[in-house]
N, C-alpha and C. Protein backbone atom coordinates (compact mmCIF):
# COMPACT_ATOMS: atom_id res chain seq x y z
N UNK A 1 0.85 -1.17 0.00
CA UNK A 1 0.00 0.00 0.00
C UNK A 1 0.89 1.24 0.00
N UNK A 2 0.50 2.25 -0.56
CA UNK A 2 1.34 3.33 -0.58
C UNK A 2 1.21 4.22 0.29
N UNK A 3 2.14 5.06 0.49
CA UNK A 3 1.66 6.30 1.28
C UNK A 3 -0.09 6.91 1.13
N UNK A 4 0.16 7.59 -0.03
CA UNK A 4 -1.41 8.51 -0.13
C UNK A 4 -2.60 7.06 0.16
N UNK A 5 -2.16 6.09 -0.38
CA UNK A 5 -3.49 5.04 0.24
C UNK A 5 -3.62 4.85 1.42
N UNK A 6 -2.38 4.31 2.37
CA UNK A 6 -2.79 4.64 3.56
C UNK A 6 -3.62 5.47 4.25
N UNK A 7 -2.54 7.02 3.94
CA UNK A 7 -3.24 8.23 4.26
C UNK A 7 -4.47 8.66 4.38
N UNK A 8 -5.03 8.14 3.26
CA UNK A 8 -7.01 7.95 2.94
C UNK A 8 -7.63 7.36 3.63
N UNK A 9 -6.88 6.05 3.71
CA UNK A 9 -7.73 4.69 4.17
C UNK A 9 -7.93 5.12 6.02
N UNK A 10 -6.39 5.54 6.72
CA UNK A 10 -6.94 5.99 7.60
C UNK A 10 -7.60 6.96 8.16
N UNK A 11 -7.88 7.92 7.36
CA UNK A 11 -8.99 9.02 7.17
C UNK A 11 -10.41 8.55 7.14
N UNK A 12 -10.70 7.33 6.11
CA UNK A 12 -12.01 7.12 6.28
C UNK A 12 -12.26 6.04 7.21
N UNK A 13 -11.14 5.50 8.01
CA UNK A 13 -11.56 4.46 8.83
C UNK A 13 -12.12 5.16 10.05
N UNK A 14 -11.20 6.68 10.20
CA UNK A 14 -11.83 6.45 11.55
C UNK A 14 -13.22 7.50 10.98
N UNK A 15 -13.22 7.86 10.31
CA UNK A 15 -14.71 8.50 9.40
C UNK A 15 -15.68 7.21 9.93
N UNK A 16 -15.67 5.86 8.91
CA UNK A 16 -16.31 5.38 9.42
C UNK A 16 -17.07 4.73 10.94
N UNK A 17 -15.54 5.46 11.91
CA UNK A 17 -15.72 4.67 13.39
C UNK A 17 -16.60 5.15 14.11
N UNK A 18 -16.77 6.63 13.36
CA UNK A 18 -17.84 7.51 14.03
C UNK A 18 -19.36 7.55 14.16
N UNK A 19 -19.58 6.67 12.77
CA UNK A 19 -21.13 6.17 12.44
C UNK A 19 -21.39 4.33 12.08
N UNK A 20 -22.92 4.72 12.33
CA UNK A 20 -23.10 3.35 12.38
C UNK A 20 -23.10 2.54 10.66
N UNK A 21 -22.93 1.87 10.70
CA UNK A 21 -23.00 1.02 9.22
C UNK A 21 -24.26 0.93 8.69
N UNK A 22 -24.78 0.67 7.35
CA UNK A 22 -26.37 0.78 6.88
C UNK A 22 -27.00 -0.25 7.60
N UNK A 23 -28.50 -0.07 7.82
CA UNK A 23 -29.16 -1.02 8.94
C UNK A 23 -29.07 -2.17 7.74
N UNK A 24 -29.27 -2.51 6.66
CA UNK A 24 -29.24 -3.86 5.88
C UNK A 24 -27.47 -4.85 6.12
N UNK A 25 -26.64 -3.84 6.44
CA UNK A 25 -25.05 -4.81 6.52
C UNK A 25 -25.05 -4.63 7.90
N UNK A 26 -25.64 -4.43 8.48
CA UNK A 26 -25.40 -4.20 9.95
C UNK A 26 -24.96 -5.54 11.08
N UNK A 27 -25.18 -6.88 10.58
CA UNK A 27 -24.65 -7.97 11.02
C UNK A 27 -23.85 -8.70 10.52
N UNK A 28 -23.64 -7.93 9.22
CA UNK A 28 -22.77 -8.75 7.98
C UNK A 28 -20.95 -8.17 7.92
N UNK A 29 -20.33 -8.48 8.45
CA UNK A 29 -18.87 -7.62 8.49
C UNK A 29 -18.25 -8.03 6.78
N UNK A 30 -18.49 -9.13 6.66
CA UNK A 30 -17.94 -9.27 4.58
C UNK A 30 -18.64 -8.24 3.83
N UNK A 31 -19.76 -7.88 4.43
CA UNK A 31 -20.36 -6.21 3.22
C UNK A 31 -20.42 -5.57 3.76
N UNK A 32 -19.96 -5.22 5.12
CA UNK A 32 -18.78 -4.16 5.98
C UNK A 32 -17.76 -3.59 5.12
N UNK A 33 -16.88 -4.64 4.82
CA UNK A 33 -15.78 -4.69 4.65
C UNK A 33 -16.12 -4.23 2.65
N UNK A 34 -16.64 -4.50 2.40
CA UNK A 34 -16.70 -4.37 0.89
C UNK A 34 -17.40 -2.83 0.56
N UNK A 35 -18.13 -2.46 1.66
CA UNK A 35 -18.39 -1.30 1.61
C UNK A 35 -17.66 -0.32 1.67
N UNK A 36 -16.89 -0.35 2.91
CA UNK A 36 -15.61 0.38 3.39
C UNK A 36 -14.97 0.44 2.29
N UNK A 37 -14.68 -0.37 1.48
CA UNK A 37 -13.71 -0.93 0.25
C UNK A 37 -14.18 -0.04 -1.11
N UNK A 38 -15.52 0.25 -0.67
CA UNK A 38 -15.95 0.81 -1.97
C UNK A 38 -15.81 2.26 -1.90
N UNK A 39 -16.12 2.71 -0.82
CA UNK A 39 -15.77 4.16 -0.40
C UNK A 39 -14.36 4.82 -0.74
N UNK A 40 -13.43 3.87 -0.42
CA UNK A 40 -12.30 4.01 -0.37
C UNK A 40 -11.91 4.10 -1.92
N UNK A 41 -12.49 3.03 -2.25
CA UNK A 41 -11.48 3.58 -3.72
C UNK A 41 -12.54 4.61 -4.74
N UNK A 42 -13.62 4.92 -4.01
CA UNK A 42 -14.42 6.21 -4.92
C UNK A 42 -13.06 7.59 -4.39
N UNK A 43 -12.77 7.25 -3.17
CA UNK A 43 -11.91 8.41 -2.85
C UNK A 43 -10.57 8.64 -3.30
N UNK A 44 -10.22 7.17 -3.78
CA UNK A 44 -8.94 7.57 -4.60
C UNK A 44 -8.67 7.83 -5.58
N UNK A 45 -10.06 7.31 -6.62
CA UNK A 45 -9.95 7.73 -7.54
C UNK A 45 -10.12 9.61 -8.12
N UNK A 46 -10.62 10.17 -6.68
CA UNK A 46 -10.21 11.67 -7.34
C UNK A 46 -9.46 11.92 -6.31
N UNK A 47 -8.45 11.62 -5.32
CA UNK A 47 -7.69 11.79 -4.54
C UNK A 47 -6.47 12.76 -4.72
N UNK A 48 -5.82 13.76 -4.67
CA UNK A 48 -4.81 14.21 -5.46
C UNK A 48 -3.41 13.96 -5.08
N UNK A 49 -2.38 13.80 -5.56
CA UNK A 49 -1.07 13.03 -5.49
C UNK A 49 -0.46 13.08 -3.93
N UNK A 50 -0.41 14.63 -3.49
CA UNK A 50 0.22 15.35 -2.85
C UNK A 50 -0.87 15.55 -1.35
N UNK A 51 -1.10 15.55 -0.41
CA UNK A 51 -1.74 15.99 0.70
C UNK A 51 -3.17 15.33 0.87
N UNK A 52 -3.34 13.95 0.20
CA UNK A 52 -4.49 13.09 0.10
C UNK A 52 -4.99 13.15 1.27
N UNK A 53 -4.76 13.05 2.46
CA UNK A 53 -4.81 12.13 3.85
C UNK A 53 -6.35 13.72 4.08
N UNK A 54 -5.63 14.94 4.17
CA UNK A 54 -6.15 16.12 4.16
C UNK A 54 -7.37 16.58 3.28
N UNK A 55 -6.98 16.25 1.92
CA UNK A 55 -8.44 16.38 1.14
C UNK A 55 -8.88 15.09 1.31
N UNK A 56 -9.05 14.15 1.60
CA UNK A 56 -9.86 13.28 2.17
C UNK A 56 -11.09 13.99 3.13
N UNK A 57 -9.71 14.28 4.37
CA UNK A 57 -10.66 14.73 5.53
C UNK A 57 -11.69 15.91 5.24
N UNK A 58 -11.15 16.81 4.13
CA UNK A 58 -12.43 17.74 3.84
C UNK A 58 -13.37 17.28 2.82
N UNK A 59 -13.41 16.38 2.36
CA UNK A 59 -14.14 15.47 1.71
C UNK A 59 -15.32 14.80 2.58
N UNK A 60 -14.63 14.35 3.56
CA UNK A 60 -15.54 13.53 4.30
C UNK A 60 -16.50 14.59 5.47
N UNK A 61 -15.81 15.54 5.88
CA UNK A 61 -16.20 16.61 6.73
C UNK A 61 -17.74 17.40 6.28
N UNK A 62 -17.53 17.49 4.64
CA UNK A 62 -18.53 17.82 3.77
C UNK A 62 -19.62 17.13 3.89
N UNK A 63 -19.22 16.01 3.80
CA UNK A 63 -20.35 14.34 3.43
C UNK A 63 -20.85 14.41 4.73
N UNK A 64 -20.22 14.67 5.76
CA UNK A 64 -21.03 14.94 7.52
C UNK A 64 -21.99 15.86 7.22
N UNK A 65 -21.52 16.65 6.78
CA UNK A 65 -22.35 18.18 6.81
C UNK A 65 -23.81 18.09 6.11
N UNK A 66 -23.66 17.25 5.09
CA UNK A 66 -24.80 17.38 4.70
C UNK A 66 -25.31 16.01 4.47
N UNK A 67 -24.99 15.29 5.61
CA UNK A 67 -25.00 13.85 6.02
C UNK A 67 -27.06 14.28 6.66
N UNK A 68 -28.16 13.39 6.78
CA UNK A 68 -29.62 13.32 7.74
C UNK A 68 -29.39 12.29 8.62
N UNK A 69 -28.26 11.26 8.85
CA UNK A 69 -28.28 10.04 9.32
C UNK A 69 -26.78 10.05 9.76
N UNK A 70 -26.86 8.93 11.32
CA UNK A 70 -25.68 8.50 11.64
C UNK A 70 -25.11 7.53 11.00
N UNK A 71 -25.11 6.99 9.79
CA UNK A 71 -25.11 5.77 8.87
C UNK A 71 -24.10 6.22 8.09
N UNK A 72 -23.04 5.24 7.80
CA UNK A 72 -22.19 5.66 6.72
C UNK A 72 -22.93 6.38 5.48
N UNK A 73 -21.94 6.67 4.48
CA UNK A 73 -22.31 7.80 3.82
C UNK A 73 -22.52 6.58 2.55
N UNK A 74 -23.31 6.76 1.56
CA UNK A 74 -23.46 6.19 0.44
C UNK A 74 -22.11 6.83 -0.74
N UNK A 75 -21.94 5.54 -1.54
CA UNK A 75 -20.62 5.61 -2.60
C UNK A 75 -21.06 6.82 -3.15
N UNK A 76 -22.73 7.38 -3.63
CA UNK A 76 -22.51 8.12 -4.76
C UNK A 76 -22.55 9.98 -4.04
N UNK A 77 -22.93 10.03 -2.59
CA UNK A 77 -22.60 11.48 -1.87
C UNK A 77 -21.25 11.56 -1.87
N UNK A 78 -20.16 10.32 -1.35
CA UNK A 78 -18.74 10.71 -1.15
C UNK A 78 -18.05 10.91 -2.95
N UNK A 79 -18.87 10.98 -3.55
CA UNK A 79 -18.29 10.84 -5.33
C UNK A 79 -18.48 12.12 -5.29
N UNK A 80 -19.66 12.80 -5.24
CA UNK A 80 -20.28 13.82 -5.81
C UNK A 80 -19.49 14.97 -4.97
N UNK A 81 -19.27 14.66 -3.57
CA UNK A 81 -18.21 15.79 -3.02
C UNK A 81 -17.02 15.99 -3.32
N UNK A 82 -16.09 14.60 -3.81
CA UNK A 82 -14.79 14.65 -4.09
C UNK A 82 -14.60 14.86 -5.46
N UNK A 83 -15.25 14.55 -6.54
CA UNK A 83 -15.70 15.29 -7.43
C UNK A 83 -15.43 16.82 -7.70
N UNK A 84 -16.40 17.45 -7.42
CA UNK A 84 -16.36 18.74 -6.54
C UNK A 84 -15.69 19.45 -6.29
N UNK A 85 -14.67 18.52 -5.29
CA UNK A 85 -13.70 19.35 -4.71
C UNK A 85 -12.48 19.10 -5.43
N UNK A 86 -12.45 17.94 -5.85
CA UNK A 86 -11.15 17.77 -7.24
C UNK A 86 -11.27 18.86 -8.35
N UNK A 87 -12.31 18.83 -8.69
CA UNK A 87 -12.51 20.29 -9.76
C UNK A 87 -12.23 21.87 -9.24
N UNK A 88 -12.27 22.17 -8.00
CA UNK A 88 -12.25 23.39 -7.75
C UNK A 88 -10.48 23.54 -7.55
N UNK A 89 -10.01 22.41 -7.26
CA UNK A 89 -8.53 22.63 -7.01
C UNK A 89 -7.70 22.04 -8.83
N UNK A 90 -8.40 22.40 -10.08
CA UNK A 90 -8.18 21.82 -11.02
C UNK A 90 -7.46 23.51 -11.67
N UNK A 91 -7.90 24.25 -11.26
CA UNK A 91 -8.10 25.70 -12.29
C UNK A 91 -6.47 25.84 -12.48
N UNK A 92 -6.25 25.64 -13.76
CA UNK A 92 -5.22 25.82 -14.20
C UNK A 92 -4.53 26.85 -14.22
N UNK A 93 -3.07 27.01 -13.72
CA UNK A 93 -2.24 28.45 -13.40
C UNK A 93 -2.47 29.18 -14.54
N UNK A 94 -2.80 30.70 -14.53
CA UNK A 94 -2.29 32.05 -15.24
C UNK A 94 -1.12 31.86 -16.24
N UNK A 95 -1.46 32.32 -17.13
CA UNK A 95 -0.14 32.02 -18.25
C UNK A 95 1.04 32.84 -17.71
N UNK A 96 1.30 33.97 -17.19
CA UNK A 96 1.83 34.65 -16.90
C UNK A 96 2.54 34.18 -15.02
N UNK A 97 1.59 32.87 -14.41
CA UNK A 97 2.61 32.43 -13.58
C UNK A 97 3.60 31.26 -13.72
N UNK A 98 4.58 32.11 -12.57
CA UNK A 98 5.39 30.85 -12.78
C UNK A 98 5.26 29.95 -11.30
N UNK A 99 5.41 29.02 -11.97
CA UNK A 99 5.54 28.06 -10.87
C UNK A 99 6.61 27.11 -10.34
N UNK A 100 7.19 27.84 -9.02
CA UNK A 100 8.12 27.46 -8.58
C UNK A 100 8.53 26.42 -7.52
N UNK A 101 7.83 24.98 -7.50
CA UNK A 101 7.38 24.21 -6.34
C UNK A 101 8.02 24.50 -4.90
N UNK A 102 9.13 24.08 -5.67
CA UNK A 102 10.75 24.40 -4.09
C UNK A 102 10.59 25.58 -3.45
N UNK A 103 10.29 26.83 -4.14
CA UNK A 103 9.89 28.28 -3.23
C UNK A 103 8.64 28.18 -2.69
N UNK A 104 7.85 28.02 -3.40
CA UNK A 104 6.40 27.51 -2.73
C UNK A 104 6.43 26.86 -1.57
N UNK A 105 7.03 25.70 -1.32
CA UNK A 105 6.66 24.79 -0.31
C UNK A 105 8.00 24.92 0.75
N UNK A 106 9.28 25.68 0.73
CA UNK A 106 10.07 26.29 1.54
C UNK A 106 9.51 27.77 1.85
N UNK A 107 8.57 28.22 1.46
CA UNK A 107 7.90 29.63 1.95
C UNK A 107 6.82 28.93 2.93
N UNK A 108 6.34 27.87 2.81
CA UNK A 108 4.79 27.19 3.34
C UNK A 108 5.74 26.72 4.70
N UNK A 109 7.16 25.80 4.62
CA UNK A 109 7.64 25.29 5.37
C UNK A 109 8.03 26.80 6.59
N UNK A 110 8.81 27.78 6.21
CA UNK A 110 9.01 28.90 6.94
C UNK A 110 7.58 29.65 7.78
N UNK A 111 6.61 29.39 6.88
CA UNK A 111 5.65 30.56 7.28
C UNK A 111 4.67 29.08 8.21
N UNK A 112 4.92 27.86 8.38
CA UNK A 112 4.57 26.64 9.84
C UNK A 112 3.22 26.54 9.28
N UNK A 113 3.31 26.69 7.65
CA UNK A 113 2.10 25.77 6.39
C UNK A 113 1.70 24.63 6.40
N UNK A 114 0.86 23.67 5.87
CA UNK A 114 0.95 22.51 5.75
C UNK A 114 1.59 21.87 4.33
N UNK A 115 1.97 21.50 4.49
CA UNK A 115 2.99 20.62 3.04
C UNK A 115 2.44 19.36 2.49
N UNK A 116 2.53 18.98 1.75
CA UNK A 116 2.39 17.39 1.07
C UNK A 116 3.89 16.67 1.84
N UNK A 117 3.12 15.68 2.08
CA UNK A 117 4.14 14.63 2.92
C UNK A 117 4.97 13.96 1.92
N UNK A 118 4.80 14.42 0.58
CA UNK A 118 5.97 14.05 -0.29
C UNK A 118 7.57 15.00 -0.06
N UNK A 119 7.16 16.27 0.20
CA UNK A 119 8.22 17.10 0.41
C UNK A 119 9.03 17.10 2.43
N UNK A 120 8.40 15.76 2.62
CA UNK A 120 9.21 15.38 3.62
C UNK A 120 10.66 14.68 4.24
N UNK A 121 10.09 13.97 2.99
CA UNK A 121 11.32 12.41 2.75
C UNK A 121 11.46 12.49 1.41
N UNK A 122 12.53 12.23 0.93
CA UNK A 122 12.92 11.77 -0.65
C UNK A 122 13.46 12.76 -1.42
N UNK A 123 13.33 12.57 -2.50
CA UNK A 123 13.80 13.27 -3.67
C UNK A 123 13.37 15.20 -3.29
N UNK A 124 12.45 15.37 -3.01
CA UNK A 124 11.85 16.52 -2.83
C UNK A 124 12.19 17.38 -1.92
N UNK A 125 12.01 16.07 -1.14
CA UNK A 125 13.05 16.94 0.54
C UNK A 125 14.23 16.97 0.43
N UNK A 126 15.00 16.63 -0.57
CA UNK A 126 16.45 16.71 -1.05
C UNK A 126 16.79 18.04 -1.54
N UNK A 127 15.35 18.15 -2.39
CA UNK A 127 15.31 19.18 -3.40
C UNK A 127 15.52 20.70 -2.41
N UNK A 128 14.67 20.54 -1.59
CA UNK A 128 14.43 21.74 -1.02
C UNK A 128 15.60 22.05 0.14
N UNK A 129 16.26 21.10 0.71
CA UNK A 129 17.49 21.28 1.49
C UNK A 129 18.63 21.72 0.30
N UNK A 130 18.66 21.00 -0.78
CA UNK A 130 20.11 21.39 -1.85
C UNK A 130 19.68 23.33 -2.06
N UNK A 131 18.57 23.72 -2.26
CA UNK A 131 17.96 24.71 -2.47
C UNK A 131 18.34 25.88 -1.54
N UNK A 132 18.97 25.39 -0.33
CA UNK A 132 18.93 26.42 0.25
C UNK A 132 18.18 27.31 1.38
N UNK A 133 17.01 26.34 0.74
CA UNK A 133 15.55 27.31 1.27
C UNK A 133 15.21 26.79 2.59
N UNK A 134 15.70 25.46 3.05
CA UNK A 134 15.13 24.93 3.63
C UNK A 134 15.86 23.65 5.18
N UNK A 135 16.33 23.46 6.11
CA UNK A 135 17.36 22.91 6.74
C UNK A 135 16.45 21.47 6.99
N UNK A 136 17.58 20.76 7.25
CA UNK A 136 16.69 19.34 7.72
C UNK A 136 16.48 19.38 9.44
N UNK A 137 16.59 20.61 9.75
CA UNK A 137 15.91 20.53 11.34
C UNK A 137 14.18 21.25 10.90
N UNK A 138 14.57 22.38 9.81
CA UNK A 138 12.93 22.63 9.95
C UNK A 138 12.15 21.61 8.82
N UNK A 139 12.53 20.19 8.11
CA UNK A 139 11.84 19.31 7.74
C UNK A 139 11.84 18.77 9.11
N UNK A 140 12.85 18.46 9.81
CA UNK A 140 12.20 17.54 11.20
C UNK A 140 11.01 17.11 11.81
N UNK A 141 10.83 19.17 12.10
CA UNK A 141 9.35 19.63 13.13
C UNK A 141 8.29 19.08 12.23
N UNK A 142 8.16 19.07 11.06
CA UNK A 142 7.13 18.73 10.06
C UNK A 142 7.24 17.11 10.14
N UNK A 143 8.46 16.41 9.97
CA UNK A 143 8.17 14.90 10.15
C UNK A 143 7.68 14.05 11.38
N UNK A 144 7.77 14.99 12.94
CA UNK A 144 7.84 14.32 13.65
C UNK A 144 5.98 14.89 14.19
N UNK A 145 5.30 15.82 13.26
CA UNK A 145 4.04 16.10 13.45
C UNK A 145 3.66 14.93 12.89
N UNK A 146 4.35 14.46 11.37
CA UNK A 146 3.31 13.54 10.61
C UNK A 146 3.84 12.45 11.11
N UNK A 147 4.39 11.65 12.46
CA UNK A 147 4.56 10.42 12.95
C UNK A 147 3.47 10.57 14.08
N UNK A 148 3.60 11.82 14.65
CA UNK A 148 2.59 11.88 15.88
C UNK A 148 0.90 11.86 15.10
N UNK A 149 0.71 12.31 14.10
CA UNK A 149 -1.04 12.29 13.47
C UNK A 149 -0.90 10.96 13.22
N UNK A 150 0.29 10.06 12.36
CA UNK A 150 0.08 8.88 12.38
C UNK A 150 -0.46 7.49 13.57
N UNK A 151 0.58 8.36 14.77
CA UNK A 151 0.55 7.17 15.68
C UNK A 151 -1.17 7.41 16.50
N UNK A 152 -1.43 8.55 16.29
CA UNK A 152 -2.57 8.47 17.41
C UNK A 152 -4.09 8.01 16.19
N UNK A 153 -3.63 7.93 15.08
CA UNK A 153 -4.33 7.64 13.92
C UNK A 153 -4.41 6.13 13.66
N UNK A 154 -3.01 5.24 13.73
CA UNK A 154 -3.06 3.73 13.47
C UNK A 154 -2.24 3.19 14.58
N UNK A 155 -2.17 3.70 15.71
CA UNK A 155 -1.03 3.24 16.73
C UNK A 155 0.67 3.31 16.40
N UNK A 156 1.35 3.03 17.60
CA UNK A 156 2.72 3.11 17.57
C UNK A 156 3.28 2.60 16.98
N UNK A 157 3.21 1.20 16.89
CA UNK A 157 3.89 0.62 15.99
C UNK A 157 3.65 0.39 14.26
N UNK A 158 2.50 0.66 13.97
CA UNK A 158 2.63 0.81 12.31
C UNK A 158 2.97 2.02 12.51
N UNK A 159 2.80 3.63 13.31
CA UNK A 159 3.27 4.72 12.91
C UNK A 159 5.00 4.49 12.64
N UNK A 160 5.82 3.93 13.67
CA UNK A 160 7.13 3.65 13.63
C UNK A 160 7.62 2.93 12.34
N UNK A 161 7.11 1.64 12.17
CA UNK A 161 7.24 1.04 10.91
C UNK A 161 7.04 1.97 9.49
N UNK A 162 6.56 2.73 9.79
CA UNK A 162 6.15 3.82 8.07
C UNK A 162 7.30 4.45 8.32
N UNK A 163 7.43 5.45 9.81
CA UNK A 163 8.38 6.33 9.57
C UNK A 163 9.80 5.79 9.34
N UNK A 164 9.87 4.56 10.02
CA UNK A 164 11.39 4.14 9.11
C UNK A 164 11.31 3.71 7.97
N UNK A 165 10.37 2.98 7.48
CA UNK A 165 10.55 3.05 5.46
C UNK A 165 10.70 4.48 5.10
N UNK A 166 10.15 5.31 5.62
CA UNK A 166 10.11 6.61 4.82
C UNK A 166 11.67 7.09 5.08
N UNK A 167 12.34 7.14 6.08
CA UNK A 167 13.49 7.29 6.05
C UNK A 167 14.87 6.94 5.56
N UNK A 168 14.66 5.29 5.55
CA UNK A 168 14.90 4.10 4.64
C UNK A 168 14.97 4.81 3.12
N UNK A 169 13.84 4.90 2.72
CA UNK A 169 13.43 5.82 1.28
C UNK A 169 14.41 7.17 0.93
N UNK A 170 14.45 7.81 1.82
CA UNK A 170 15.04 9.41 2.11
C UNK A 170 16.30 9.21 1.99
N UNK A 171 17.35 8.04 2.72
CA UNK A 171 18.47 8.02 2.69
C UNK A 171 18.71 7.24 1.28
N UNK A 172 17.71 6.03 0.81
CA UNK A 172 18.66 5.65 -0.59
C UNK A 172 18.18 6.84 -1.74
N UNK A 173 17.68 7.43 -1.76
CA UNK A 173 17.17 8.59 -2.31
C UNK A 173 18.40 9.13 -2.90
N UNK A 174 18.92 9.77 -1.70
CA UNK A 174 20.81 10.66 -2.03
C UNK A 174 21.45 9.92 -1.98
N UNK A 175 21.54 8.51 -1.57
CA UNK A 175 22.54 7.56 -2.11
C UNK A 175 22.27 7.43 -3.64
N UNK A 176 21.09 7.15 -3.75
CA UNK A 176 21.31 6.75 -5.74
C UNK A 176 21.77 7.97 -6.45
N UNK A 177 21.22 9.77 -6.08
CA UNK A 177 21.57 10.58 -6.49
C UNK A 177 22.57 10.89 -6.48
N UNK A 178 23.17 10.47 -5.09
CA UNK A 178 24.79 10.88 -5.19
C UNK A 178 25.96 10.16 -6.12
N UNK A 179 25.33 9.28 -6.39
CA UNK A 179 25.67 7.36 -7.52
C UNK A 179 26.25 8.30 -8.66
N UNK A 180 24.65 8.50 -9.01
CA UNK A 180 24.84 8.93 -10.65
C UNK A 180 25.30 10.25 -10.40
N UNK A 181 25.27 10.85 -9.94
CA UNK A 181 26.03 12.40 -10.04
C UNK A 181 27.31 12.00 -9.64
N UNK A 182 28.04 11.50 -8.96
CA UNK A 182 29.56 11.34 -9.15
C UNK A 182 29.97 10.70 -10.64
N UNK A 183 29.07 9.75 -11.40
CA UNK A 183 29.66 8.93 -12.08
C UNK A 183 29.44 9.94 -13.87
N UNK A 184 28.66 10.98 -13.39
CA UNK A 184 28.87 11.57 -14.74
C UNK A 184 30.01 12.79 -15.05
């Protein structure tokens, strides 16, 4: 499972922990489980690359809002919101901007923004430390928020287990980069 799937999945799990299941699956945990299943991937399929876990949660926050029942939410309300909200974050930049990711998200990192958990670990977070813009003490404060939302989200030990793959990830990251950049 990947990051952004996780990220979702535990977004709508505990979404779902909050309400009751439809009164027809209500003794049935196999169309529990297939339900949950179906939700989930209506949400990934408009999910966006970068900060999923987050537009999830305002996805689902929506589907409360204009939720009449304590009952999970039906596949085609959580479509029609994420939908929605995938389109409003679609509007394509101004010809006249430029778009500079690394300043963007080292201005978001300075000004205590929220970031895509891609620019934490890896290639990106490489990007933005080589850049200048950015130190690996103030990626820290940002990694050790997204272990703490993790752990109180799926417990200690899968939070621990992610955060060392992700680190795992981060370090062969500038090992392979550092590979091929010496060897050319």
């Amino acid at each position: 499972m990947n990051f952004r799937k996780e990220n979702v999945t535990s977004v709508l799990t505990e979404f779902l922990l909050r309400y009751s299941p439809p009164q027809n699956i209500r003794n049935n945990q196999k169309a529990q489980q297939a339900e949950a299943e179906l939700l989930l991937k209506v949400l990934l399929r408009y999910a966006p690359e970068s900060d999923a876990g987050a537009w999830a949660n305002r996805v689902l926050n929506i589907v409360a809002e204009r939720s009449r029942t304590r009952a999970w939410p039906l596949a085609n309300e959580v479509g029609a919101v994420a939908k929605d909200l995938r389109q409003d974050n679609k509007a394509p930049p101004k010809q006249d901007d430029k778009l500079d990711s690394i300043a963007i998200n080292a201005k978001r990192i300075k000004n205590n923004e929220a970031v895509g958990d891609q620019w934490l670990y890896g290639k990106l977070a490489w990007d933005l430390i080589d850049s200048g813009k950015v130190t690996e003490q103030m990626l820290e404060t940002y990694r050790r928020g997204l272990f703490f939302m993790e752990k109180k989200a799926v417990g200690e030990d899968v939070a621990l287990k992610r955060e060392c793959d992700r680190k795992a990830k981060h370090v062969a990251c500038r090992t392979k980069e550092y590979i091929v950049r010496a060897a050319e």
